[in-house]
N, C-alpha and C. Protein backbone atom coordinates (compact mmCIF):
# COMPACT_ATOMS: atom_id res chain seq x y z
N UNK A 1 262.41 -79.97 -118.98
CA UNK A 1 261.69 -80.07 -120.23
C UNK A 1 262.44 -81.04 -121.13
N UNK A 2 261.40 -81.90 -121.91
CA UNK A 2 262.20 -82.50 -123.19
C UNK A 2 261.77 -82.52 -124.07
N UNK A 3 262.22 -82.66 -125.13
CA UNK A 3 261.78 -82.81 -126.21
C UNK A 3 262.42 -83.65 -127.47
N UNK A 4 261.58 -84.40 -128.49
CA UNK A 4 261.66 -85.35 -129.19
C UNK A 4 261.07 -85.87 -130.11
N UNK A 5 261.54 -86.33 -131.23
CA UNK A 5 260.95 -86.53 -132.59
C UNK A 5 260.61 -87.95 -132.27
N UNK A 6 258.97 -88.68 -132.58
CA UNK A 6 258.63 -90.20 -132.36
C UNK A 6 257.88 -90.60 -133.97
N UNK A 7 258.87 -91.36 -134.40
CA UNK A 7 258.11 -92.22 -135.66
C UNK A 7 257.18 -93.37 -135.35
N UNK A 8 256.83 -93.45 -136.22
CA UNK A 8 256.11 -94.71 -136.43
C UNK A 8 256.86 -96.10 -136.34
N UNK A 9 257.89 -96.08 -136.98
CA UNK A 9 258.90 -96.92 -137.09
C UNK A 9 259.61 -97.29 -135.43
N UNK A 10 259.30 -96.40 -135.03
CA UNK A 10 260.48 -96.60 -133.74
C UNK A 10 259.15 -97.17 -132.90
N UNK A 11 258.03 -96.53 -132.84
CA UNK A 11 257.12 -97.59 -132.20
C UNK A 11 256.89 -99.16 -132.12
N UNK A 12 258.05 -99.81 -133.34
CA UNK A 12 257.77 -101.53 -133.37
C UNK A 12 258.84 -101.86 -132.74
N UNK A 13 259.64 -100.74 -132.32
CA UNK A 13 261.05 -101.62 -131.07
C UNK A 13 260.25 -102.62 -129.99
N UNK A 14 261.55 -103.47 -129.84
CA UNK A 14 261.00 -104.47 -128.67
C UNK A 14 261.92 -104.37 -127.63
N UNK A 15 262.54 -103.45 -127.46
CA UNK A 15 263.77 -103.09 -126.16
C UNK A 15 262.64 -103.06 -125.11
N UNK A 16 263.00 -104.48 -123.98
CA UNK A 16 262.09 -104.39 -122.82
C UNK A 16 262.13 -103.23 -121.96
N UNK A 17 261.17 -103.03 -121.10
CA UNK A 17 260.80 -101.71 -119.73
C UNK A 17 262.22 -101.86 -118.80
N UNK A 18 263.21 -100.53 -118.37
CA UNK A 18 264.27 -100.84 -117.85
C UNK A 18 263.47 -100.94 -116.33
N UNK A 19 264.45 -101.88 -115.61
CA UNK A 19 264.28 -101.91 -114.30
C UNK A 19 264.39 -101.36 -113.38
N UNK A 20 264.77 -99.91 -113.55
CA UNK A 20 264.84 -99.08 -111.97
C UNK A 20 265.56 -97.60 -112.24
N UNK A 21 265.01 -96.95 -111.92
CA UNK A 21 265.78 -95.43 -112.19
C UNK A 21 266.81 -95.21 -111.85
N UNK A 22 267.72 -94.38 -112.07
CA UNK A 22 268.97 -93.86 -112.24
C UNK A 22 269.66 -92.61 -112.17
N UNK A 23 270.47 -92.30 -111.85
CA UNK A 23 271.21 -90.77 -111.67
C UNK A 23 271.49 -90.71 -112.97
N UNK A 24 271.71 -89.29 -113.68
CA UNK A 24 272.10 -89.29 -114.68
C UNK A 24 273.65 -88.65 -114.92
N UNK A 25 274.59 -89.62 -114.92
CA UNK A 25 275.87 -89.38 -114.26
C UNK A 25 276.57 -87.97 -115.58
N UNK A 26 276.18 -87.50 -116.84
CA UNK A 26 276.29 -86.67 -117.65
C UNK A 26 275.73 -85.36 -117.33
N UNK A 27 275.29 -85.65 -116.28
CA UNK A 27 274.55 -84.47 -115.87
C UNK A 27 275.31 -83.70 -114.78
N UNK A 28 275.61 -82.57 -114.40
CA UNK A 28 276.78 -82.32 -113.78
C UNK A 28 275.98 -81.09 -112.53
N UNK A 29 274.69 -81.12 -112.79
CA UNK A 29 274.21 -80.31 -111.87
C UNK A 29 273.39 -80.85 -110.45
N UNK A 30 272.45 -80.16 -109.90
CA UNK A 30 271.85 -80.99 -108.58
C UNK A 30 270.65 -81.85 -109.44
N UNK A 31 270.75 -82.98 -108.72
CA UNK A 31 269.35 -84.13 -109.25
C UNK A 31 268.84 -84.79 -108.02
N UNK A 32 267.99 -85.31 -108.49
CA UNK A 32 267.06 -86.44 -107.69
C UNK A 32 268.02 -87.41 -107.31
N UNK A 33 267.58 -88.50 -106.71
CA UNK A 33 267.94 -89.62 -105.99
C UNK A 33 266.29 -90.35 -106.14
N UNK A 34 266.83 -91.74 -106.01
CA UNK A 34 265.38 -92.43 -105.87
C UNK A 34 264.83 -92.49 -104.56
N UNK A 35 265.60 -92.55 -103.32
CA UNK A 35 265.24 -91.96 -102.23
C UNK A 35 264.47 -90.92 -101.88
N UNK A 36 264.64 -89.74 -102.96
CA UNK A 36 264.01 -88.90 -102.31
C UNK A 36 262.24 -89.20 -102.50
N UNK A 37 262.32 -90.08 -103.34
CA UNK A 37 260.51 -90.15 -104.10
C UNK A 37 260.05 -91.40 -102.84
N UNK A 38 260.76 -92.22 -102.33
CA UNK A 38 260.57 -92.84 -101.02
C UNK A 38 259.70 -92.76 -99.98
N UNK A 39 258.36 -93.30 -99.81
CA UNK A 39 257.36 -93.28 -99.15
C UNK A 39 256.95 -91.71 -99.12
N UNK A 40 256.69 -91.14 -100.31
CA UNK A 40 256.16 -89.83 -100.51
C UNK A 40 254.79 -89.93 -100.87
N UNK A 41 254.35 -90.95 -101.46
CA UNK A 41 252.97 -90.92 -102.10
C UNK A 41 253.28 -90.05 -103.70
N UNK A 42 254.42 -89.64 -104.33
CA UNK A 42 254.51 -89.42 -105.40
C UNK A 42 254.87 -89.97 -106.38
N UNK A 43 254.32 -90.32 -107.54
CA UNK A 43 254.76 -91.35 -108.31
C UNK A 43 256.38 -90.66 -108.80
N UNK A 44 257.11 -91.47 -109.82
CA UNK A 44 258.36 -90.89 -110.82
C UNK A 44 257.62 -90.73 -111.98
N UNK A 45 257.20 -90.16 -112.35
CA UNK A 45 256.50 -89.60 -113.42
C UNK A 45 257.44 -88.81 -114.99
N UNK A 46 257.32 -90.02 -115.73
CA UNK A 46 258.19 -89.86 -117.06
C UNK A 46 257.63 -88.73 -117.59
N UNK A 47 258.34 -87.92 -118.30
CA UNK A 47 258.47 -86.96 -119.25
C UNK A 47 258.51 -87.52 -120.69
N UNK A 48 259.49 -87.86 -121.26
CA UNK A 48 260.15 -89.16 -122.13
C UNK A 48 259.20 -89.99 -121.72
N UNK A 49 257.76 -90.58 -122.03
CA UNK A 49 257.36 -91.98 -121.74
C UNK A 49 258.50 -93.06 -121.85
N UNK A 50 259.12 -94.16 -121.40
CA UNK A 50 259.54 -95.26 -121.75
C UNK A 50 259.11 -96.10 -122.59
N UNK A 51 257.74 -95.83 -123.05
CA UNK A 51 257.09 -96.85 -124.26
C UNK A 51 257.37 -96.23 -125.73
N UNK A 52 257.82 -95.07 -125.19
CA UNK A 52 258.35 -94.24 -126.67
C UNK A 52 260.05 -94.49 -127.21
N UNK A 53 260.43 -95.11 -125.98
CA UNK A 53 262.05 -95.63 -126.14
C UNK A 53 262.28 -96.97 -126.69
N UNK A 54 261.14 -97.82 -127.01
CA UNK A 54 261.54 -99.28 -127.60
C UNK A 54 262.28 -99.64 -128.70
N UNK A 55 262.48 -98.42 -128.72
CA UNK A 55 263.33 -98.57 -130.16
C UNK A 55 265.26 -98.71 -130.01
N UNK A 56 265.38 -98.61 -129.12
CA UNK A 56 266.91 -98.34 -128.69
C UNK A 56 267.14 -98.93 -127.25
N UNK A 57 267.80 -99.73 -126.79
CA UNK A 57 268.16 -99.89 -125.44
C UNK A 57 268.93 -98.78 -124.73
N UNK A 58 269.58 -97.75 -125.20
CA UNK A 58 269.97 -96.46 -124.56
C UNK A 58 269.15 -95.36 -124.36
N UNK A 59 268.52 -95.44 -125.08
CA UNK A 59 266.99 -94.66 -125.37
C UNK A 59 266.18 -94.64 -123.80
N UNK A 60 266.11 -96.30 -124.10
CA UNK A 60 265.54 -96.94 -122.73
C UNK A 60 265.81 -96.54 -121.29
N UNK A 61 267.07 -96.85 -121.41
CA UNK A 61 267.70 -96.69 -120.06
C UNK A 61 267.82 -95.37 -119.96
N UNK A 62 268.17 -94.38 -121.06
CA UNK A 62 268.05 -92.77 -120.24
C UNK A 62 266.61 -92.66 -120.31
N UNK A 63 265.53 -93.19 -120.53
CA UNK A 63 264.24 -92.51 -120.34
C UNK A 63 264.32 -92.84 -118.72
N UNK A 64 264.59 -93.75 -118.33
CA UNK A 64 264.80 -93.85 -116.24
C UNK A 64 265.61 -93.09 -116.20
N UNK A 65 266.44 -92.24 -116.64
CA UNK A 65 267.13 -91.18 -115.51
C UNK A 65 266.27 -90.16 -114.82
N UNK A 66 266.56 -89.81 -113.72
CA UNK A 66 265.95 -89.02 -112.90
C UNK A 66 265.68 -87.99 -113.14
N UNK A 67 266.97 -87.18 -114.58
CA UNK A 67 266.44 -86.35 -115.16
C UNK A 67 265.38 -85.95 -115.79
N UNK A 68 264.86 -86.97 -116.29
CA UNK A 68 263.40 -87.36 -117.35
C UNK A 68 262.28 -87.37 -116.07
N UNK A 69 262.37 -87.40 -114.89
CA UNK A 69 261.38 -87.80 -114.24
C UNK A 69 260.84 -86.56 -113.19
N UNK A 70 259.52 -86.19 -112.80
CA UNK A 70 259.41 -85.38 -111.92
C UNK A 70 258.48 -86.15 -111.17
N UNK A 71 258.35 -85.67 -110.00
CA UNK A 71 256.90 -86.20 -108.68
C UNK A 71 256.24 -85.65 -109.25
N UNK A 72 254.53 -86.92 -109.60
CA UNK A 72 253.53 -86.64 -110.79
C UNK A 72 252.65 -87.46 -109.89
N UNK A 73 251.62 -86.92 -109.16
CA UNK A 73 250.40 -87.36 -108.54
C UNK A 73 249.82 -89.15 -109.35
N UNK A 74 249.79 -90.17 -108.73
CA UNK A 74 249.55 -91.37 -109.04
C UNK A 74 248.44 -91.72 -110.15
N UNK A 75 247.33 -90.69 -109.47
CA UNK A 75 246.41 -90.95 -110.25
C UNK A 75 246.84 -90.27 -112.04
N UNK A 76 246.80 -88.93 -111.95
CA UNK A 76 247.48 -88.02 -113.14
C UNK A 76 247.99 -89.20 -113.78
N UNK A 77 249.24 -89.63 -113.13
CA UNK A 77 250.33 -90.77 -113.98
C UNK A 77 249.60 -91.92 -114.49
N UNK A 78 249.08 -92.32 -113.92
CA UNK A 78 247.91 -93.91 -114.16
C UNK A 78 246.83 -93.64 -115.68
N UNK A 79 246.16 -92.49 -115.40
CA UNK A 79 245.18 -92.17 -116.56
C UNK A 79 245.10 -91.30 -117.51
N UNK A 80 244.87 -89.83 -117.00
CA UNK A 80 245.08 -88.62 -117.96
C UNK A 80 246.26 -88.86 -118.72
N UNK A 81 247.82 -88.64 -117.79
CA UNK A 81 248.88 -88.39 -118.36
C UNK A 81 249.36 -89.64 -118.96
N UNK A 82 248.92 -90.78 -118.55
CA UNK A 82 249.26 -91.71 -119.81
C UNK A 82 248.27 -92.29 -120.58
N UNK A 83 247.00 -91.92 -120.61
CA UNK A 83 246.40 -91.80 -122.22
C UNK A 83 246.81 -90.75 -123.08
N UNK A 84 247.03 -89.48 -122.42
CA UNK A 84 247.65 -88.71 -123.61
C UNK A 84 249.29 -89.37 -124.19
N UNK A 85 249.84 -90.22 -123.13
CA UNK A 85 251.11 -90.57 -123.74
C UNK A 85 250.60 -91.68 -125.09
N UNK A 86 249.47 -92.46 -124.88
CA UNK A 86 248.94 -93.51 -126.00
C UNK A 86 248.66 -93.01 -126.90
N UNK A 87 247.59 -91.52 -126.79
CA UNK A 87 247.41 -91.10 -127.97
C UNK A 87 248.43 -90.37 -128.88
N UNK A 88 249.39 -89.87 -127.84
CA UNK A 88 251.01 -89.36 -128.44
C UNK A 88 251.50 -90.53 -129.40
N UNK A 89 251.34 -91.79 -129.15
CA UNK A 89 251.41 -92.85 -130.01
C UNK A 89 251.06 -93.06 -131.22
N UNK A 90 249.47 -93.05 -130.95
CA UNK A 90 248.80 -92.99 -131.67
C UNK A 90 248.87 -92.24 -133.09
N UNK A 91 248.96 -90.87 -132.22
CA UNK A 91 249.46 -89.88 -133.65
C UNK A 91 250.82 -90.12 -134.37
N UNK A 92 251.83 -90.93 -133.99
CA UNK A 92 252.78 -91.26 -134.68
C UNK A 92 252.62 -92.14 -135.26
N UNK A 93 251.84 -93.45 -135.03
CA UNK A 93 251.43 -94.27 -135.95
C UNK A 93 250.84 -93.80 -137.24
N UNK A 94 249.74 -92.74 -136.90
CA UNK A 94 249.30 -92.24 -137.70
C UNK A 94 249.82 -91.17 -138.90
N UNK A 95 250.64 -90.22 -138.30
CA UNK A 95 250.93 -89.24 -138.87
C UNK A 95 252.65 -89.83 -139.98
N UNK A 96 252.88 -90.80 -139.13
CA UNK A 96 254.24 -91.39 -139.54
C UNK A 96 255.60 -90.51 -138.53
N UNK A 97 255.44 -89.54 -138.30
CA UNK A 97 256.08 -88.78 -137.39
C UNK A 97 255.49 -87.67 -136.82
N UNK A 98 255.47 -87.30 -135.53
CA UNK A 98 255.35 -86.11 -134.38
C UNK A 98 256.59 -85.46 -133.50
N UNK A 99 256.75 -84.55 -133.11
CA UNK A 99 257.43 -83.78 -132.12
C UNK A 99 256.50 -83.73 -131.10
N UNK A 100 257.67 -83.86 -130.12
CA UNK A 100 256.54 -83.76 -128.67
C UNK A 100 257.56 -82.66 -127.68
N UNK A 101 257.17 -81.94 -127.49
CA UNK A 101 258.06 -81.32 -126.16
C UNK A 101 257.32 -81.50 -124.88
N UNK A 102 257.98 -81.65 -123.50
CA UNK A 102 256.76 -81.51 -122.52
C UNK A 102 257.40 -82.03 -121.24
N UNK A 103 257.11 -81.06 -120.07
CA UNK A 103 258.33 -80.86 -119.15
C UNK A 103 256.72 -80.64 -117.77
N UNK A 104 257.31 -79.57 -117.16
CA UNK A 104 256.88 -79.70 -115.82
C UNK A 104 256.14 -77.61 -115.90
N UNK A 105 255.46 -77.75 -114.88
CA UNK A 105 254.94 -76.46 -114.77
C UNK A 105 255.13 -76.25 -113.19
N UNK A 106 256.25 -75.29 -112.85
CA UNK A 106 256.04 -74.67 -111.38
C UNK A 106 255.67 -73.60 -111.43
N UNK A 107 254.73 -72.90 -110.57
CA UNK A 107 254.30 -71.61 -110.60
C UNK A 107 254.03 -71.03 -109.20
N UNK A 108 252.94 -71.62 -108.52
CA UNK A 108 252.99 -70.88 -107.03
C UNK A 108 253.69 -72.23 -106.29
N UNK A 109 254.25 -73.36 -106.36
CA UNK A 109 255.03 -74.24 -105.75
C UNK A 109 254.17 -74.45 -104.87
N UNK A 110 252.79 -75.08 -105.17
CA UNK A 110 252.14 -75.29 -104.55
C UNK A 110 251.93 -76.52 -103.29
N UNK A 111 252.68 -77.93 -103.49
CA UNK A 111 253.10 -78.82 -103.12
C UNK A 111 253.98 -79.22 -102.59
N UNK A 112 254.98 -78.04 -102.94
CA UNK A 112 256.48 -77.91 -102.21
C UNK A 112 257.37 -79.02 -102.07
N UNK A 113 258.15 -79.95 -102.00
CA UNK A 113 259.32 -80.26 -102.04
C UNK A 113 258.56 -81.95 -101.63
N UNK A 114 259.94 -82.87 -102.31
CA UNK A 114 260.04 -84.19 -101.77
C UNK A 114 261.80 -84.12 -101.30
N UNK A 115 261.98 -85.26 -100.12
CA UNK A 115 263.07 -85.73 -100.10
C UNK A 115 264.38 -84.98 -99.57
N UNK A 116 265.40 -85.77 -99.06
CA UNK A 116 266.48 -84.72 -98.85
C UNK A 116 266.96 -83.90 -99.88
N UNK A 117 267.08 -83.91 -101.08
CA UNK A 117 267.30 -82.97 -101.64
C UNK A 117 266.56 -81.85 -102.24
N UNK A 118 265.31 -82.17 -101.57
CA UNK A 118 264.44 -80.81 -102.12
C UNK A 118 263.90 -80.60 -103.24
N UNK A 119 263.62 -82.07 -104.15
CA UNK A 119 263.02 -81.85 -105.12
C UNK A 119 261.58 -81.14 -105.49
N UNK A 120 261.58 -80.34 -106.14
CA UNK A 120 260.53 -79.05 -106.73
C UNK A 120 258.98 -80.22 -107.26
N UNK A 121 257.95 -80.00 -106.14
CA UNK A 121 256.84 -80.83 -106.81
C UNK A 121 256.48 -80.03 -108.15
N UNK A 122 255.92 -79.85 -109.42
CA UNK A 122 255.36 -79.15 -110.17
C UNK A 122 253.72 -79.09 -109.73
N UNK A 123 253.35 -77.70 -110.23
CA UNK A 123 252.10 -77.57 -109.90
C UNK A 123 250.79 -78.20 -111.37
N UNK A 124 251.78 -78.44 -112.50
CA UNK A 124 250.88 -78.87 -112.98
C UNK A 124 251.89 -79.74 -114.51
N UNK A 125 251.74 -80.22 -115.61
CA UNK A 125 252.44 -80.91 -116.28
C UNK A 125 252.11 -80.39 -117.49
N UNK A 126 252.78 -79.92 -118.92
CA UNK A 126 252.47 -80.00 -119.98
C UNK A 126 253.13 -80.52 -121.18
N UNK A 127 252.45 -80.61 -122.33
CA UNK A 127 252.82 -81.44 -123.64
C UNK A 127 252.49 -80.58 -125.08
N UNK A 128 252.75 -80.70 -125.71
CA UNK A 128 252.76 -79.80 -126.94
C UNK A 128 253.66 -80.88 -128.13
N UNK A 129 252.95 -81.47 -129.20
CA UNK A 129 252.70 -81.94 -129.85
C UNK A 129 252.86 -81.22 -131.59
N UNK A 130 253.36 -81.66 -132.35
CA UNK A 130 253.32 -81.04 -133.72
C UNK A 130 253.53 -82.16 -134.97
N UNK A 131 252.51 -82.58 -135.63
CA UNK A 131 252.47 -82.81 -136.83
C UNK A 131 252.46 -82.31 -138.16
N UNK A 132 253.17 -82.74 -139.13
CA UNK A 132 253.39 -82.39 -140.60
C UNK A 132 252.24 -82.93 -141.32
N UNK A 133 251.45 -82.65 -141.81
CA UNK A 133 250.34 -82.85 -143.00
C UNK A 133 250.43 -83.49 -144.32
N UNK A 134 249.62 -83.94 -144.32
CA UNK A 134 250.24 -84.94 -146.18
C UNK A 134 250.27 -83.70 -147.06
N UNK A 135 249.97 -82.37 -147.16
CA UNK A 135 250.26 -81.19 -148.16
C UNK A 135 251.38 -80.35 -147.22
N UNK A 136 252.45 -80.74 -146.75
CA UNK A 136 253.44 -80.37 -146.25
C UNK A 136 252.92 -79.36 -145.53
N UNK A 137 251.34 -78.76 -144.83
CA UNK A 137 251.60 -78.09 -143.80
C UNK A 137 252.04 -78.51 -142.61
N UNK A 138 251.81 -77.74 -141.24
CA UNK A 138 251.97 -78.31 -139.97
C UNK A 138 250.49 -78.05 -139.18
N UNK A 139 250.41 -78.71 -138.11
CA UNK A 139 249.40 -78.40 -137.31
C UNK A 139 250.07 -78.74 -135.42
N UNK A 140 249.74 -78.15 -134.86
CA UNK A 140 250.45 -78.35 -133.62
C UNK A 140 248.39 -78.15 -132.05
N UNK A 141 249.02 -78.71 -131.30
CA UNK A 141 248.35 -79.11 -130.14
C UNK A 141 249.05 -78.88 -128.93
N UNK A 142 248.25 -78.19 -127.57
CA UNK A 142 249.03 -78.15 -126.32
C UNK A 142 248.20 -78.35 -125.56
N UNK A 143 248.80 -79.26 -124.29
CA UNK A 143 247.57 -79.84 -122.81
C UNK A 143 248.50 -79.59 -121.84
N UNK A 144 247.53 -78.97 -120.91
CA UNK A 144 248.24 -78.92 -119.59
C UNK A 144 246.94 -79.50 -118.80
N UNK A 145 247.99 -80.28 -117.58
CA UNK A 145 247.33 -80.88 -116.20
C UNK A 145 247.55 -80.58 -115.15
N UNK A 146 246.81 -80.21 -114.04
CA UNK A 146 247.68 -79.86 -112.69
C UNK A 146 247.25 -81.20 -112.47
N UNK A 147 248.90 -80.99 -111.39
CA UNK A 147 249.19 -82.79 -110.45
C UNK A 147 248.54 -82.74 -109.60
N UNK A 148 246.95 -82.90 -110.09
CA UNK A 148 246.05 -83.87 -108.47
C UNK A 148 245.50 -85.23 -109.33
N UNK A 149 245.06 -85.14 -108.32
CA UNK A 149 243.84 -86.81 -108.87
C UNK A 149 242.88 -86.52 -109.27
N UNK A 150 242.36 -84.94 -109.76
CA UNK A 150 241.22 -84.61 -110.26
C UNK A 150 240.93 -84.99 -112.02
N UNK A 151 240.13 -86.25 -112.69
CA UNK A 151 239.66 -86.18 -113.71
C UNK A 151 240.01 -84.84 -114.97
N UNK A 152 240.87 -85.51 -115.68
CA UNK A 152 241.26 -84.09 -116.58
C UNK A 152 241.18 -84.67 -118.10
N UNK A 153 239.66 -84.73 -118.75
CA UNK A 153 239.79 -85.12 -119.91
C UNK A 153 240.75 -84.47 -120.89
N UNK A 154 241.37 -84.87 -122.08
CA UNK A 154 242.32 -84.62 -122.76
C UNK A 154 241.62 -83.24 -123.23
N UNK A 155 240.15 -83.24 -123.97
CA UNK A 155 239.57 -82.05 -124.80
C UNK A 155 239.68 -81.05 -123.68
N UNK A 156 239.59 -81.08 -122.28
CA UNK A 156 239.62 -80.23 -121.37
C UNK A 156 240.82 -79.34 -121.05
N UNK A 157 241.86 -80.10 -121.44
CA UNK A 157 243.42 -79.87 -120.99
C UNK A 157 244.26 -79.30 -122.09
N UNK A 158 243.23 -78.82 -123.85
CA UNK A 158 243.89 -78.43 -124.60
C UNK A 158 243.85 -77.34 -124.51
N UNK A 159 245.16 -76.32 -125.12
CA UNK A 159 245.39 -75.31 -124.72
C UNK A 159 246.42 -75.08 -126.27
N UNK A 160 246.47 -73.66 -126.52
CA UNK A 160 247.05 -73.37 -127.90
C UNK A 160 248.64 -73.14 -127.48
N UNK A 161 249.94 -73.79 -128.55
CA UNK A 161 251.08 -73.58 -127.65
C UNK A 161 251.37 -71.88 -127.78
N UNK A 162 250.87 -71.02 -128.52
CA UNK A 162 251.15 -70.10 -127.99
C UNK A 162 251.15 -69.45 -126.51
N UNK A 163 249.83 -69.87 -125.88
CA UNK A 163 249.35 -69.83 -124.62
C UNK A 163 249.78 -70.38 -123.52
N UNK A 164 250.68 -71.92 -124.22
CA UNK A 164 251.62 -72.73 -123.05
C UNK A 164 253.35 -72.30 -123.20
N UNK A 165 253.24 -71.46 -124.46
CA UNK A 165 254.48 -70.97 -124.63
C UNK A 165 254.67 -69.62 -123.42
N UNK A 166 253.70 -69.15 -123.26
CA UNK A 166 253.10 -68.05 -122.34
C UNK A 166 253.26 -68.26 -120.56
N UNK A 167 253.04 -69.61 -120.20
CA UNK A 167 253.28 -70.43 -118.93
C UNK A 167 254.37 -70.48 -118.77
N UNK A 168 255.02 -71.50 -119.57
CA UNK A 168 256.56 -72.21 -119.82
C UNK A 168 257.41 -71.49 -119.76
N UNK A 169 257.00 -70.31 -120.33
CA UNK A 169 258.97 -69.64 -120.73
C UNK A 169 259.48 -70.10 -121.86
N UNK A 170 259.31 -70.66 -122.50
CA UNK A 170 260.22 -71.71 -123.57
C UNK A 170 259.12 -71.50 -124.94
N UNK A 171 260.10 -71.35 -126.31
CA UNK A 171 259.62 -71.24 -127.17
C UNK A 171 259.91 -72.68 -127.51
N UNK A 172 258.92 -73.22 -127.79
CA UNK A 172 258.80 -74.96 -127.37
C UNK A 172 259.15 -75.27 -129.03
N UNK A 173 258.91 -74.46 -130.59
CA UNK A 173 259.17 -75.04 -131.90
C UNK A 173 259.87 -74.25 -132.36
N UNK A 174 261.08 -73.78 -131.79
CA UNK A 174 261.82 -72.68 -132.20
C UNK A 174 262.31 -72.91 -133.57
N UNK A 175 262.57 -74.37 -133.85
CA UNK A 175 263.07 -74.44 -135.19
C UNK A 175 261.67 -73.85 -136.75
N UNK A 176 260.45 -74.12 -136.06
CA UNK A 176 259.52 -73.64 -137.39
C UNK A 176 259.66 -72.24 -138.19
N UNK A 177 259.76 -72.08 -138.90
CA UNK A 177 259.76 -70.58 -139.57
C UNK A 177 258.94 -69.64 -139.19
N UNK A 178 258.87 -68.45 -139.09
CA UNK A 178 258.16 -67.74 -137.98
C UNK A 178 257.05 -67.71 -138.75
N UNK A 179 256.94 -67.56 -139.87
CA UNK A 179 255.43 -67.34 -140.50
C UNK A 179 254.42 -68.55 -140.34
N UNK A 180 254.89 -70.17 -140.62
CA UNK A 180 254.38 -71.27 -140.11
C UNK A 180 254.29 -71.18 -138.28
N UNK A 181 255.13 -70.77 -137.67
CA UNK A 181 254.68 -70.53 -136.21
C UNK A 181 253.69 -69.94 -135.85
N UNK A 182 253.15 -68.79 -136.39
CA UNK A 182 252.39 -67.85 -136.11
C UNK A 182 251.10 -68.92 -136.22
N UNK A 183 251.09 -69.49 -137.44
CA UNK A 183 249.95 -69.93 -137.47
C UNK A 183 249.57 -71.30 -136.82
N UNK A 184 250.13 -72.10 -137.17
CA UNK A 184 250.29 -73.00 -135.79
C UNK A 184 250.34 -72.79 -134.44
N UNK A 185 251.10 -72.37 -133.76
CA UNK A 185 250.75 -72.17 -132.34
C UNK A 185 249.50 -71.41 -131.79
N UNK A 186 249.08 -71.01 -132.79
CA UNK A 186 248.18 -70.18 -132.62
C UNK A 186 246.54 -70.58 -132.40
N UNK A 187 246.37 -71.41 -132.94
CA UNK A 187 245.60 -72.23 -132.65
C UNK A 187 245.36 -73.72 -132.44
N UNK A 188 244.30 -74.24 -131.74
CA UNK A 188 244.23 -75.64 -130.97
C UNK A 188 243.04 -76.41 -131.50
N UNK A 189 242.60 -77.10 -132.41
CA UNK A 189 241.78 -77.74 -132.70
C UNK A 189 241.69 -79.47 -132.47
N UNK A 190 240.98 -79.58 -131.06
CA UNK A 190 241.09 -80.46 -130.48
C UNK A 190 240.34 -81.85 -131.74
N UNK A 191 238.79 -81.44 -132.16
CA UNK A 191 238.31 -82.00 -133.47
C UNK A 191 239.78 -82.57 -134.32
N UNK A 192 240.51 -81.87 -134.86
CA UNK A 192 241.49 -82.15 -136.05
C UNK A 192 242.24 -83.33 -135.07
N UNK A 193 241.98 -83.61 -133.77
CA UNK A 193 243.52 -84.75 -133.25
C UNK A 193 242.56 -85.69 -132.96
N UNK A 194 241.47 -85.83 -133.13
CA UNK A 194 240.57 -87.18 -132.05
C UNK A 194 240.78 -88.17 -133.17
């Protein structure tokens, strides 16, 4: 899972696309290899988009660590999951700033493993989103996708983060005050993000 604050501001970086993924040598536990994604038919599928890192050349280069990346069905990666990364944009242009958390979903391990080291396919991907309001409320949004090539419009894939907090395990806005949580996560109004 990751998670991360994207301005508006950091959207006009011009730090070019890094060239090739990476171990993430700070990381002290078991990881990927680029080998293992090696004639699998699975894409490396960012977590961290890289178009959200232009703002920093370190930024950049850890958005290719292997950590940031899971096996993410080609198609998923190509359309659904990166128009919602544009419109993740989008809303930062707009809003001036968003939080995004959004990691991987295993559940029945349906796809089972790439590579010699046994990397965990996820059975499906999610994102959870939170904007601040020009009257200092909040409003928050959650989408989940399973990794096939099946057509997954965005309005289709919203889901309230209480409900993906419910999947995940992870209290994904732990920092909000519980009384603003309640009400935010709580509901998903796909209308309020188009």
């Amino acid at each position: 899972m990751v998670a991360y604050e994207l301005t508006a501001e950091e959207l006009d970086g011009n730090v070019p696309r890094a060239r090739s993924f990476s171990m993430d040598l700070s990381y002290h536990g078991r990881q990927a290899m680029r080998e293992d994604y090696s004639n699998t038919g699975w894409d490396k599928g960012h977590m961290a988009p890289s178009a959200d890192m232009k703002w920093s050349q370190t930024a950049m280069t850890e958005s290719f660590y292997l950590t940031n990346i899971c096996p993410q069905n080609p198609d998923l990666n190509g359309r659904d999951w990166h128009t919602l990364e544009n419109r993740v944009r989008d809303w930062a242009r707009q809003y001036g700033r968003v939080w995004v958390v959004c990691g991987p979903l295993v559940q029945d391990n349906h796809y089972g493993t790439i590579g010699e080291r046994q990397v965990t396919i996820p059975d499906g991907f999610f994102k959870a989103v939170l904007r601040r309001e020009s009257d200092g409320s909040f409003r928050a949004i959650a989408f989940i996708f399973e990794n096939n090539s099946i057509r997954q419009p965005l309005k289709d894939a919203v889901i309230t983060v209480d409900d993906l907090e419910v999947l995940a395990g992870y209290d994904l806005f732990p920092n909000l005050d519980d009384t603003i949580e309640e009400v935010v996560e709580s509901t998903a109004f796909w209308e309020a993000w188009r």
